[in-house]
N, C-alpha and C. Protein backbone atom coordinates (compact mmCIF):
# COMPACT_ATOMS: atom_id res chain seq x y z
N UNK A 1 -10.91 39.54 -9.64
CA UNK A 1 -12.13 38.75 -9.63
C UNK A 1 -12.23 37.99 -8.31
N UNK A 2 -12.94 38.09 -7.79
CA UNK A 2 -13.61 37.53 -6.02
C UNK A 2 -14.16 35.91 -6.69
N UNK A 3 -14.12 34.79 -5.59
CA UNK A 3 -13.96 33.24 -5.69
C UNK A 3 -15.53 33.46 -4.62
N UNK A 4 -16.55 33.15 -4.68
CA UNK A 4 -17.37 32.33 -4.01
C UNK A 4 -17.23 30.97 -3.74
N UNK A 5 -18.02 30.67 -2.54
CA UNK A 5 -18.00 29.29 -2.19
C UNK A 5 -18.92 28.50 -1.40
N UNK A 6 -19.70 27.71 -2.02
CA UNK A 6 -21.03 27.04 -0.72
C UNK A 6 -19.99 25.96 -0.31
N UNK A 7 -20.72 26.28 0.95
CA UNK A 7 -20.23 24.90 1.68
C UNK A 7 -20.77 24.15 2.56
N UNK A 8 -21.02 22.71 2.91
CA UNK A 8 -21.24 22.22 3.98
C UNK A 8 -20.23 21.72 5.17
N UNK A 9 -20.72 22.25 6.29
CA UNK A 9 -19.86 21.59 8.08
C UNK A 9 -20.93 20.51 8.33
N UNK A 10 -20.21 19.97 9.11
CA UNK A 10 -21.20 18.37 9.93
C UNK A 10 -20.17 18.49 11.48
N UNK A 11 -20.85 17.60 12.08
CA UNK A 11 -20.44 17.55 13.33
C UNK A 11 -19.32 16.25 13.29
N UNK A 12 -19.77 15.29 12.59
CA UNK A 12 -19.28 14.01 12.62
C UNK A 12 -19.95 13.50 11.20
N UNK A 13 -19.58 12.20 10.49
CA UNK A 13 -20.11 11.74 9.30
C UNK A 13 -21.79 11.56 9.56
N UNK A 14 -22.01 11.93 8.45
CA UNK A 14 -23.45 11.30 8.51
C UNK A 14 -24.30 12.28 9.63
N UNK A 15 -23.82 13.59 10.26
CA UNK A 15 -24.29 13.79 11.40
C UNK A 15 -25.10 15.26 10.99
N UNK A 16 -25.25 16.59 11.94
CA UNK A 16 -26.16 17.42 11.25
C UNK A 16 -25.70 18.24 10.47
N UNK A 17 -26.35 18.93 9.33
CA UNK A 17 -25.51 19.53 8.30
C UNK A 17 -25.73 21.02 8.22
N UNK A 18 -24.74 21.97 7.76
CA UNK A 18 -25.35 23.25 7.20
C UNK A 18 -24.43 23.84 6.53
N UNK A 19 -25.90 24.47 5.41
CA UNK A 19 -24.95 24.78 3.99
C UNK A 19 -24.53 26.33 4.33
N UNK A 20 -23.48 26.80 4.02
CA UNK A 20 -23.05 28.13 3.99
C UNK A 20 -22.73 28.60 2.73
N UNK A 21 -22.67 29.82 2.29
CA UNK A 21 -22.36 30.87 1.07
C UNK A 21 -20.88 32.04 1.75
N UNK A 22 -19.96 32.26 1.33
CA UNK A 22 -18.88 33.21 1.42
C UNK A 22 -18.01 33.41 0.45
N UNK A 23 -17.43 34.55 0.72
CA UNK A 23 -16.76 35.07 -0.63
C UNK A 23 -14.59 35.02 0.24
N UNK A 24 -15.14 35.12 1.42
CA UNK A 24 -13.89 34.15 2.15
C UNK A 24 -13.96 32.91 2.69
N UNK A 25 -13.64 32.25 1.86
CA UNK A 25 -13.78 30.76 2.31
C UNK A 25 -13.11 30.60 3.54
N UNK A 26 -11.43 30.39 3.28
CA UNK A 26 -10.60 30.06 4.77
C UNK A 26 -10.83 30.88 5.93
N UNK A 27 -11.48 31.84 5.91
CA UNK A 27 -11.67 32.88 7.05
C UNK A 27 -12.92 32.30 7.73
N UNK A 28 -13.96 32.16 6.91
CA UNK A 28 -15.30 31.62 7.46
C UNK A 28 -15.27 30.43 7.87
N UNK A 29 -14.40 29.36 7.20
CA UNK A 29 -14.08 28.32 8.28
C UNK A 29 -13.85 28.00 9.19
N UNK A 30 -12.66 28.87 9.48
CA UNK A 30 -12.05 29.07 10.37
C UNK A 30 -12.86 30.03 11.65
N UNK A 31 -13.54 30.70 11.49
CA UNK A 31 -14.29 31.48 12.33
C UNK A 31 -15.51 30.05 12.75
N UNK A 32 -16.16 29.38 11.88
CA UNK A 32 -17.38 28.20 12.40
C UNK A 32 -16.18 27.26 13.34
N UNK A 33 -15.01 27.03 12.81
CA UNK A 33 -14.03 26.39 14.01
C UNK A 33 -13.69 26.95 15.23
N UNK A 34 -13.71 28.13 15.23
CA UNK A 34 -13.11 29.07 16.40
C UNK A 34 -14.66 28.83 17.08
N UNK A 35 -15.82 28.58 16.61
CA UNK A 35 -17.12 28.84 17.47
C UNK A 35 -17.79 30.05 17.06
N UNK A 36 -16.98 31.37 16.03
CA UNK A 36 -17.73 32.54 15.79
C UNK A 36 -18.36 32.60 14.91
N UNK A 37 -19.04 30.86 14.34
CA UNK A 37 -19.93 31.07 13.20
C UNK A 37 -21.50 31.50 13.65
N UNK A 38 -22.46 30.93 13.19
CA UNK A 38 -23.86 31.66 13.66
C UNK A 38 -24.16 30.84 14.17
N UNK A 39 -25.24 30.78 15.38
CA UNK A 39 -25.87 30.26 16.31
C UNK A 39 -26.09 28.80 15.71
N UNK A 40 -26.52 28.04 14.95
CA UNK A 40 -26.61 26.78 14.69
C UNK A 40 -25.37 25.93 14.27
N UNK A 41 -24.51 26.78 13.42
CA UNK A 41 -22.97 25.81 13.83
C UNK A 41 -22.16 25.63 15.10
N UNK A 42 -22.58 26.99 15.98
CA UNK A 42 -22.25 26.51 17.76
C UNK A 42 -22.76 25.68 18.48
N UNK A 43 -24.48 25.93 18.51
CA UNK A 43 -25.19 24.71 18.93
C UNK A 43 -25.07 23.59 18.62
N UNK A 44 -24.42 22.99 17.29
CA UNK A 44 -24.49 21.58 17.33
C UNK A 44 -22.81 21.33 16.73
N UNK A 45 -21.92 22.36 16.95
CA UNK A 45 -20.46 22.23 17.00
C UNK A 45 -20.07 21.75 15.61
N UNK A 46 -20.67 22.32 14.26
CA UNK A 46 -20.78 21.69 13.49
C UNK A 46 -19.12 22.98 12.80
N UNK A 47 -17.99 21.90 13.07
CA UNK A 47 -16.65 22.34 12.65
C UNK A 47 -15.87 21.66 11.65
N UNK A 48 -16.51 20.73 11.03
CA UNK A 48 -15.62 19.80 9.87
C UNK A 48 -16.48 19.98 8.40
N UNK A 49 -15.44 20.53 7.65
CA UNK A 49 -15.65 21.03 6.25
C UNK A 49 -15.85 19.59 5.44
N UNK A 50 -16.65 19.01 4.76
CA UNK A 50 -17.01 17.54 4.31
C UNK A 50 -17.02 18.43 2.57
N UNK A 51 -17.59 19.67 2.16
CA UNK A 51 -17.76 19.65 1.01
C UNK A 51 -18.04 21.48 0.30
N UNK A 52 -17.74 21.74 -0.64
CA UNK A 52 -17.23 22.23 -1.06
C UNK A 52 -17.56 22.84 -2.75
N UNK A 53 -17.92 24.37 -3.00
CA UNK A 53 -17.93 24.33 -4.85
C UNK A 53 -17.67 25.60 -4.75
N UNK A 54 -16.89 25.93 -5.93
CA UNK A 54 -16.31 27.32 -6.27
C UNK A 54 -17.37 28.01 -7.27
N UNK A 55 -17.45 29.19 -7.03
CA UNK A 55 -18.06 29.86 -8.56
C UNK A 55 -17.38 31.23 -8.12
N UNK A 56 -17.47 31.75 -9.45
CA UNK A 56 -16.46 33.34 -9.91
C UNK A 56 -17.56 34.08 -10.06
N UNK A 57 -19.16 33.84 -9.37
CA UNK A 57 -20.22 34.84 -9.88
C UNK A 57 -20.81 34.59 -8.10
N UNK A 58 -20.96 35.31 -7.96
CA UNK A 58 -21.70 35.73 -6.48
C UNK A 58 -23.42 35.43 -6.76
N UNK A 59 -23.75 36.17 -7.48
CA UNK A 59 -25.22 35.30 -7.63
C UNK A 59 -25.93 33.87 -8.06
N UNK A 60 -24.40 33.10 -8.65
CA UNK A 60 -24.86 31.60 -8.91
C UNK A 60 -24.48 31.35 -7.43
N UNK A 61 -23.71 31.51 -6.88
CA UNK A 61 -23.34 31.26 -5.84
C UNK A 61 -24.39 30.82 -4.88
N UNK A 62 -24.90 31.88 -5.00
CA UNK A 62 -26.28 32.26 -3.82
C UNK A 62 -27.32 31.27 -4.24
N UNK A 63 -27.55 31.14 -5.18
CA UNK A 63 -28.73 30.42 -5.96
C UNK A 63 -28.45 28.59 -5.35
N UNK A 64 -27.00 28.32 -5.93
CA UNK A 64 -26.59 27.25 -5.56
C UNK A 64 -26.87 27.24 -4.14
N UNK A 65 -26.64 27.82 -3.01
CA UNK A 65 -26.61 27.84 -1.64
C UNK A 65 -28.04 27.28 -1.41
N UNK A 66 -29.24 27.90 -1.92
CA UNK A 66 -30.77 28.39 -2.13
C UNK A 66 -31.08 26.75 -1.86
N UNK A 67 -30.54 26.58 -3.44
CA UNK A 67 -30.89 25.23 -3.94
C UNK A 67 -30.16 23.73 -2.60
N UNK A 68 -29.40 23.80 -2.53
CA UNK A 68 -28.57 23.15 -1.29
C UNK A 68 -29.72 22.70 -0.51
N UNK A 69 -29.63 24.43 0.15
CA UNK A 69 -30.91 23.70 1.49
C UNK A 69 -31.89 23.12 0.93
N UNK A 70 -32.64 23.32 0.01
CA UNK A 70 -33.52 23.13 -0.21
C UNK A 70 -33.90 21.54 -0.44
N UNK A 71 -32.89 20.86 -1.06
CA UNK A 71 -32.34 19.36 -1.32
C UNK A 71 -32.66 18.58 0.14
N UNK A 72 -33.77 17.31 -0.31
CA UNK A 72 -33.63 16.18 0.80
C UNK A 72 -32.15 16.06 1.19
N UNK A 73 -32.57 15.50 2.71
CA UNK A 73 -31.04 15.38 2.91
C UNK A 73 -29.94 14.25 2.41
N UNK A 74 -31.17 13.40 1.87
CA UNK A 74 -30.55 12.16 1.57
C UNK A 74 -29.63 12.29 0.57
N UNK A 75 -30.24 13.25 -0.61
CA UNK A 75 -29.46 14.40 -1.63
C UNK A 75 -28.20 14.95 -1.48
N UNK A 76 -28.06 15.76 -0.23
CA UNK A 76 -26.90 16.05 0.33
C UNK A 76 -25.80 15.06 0.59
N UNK A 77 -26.47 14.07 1.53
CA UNK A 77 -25.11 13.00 1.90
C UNK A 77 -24.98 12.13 0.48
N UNK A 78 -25.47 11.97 -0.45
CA UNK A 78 -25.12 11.73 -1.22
C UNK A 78 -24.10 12.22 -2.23
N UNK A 79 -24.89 13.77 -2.15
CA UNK A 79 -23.51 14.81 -3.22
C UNK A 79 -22.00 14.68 -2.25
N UNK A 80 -22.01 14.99 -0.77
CA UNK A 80 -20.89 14.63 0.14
C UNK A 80 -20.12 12.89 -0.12
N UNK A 81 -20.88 12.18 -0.33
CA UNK A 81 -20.29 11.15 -0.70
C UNK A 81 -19.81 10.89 -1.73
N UNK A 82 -19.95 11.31 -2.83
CA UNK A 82 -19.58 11.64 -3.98
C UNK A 82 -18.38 12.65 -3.96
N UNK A 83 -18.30 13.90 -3.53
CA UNK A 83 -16.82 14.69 -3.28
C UNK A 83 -15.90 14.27 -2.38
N UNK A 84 -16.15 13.56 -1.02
CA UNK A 84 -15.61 13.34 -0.50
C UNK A 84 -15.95 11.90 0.59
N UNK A 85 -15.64 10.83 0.31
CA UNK A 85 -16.02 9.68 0.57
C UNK A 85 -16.10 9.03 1.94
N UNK A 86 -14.93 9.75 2.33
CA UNK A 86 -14.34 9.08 3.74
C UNK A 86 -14.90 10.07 4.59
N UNK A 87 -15.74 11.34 4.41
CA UNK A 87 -15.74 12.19 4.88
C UNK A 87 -14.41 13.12 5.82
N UNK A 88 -13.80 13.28 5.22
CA UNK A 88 -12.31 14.10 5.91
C UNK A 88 -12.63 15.34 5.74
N UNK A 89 -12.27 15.78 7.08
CA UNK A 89 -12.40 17.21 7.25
C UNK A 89 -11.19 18.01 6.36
N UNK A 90 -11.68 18.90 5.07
CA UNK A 90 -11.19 19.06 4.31
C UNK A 90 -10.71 20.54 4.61
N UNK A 91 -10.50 21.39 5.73
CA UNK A 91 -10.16 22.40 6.42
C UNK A 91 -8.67 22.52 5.91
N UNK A 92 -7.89 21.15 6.26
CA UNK A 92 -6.38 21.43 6.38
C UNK A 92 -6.25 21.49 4.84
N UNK A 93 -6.52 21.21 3.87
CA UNK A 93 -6.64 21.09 2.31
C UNK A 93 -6.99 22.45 1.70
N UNK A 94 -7.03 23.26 2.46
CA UNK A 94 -7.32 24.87 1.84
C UNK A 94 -6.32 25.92 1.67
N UNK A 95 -4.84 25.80 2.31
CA UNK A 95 -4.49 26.34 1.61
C UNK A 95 -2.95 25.37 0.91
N UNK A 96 -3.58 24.69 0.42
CA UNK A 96 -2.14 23.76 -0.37
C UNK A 96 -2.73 24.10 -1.83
């Protein structure tokens, strides 16, 4: 059974956001860190993992992703503040 995962990067707290969908999480991280994510996580260097949700179905997955962007942003830093407070780049926390 394959793990989906949305996620949001930021540049810094509070700073610009974007939601991603993958079915390799640590790889795709790691690639928006290396710089080989897509043109808007290079342009604004957006390399710190703030947040995070698992699903075991690829199409909630997607839906959830859908729904993400779609959310004021105020929505967002809110759900981020809620998982993760201090905002810590939660990268090194992936494979413990």
């Amino acid at each position: 059974m394959k793990n989906y995962y949305v996620y949001v990067l930021t540049n810094r707290p509070f700073g610009s956001l974007y939601v991603g969908v993958t079915n390799d999480f640590a790889r795709r991280v790691f690639d928006h860190r290396s710089g080989l994510g897509g043109a808007f996580t290079q342009k604004y260097r957006l390399k710190r993992l703030v947040y995070y949700e698992w699903f075991d179905d690829a199409l909630a997955a997607i839906q959830r992703e859908k729904t993400l962007k779609r959310w004021l942003r105020r929505w967002k830093l809110t759900a981020i503040n809620n998982f993760n407070p201090n905002w810590d780049d939660l990268y090194e926390t992936l494979n413990q």
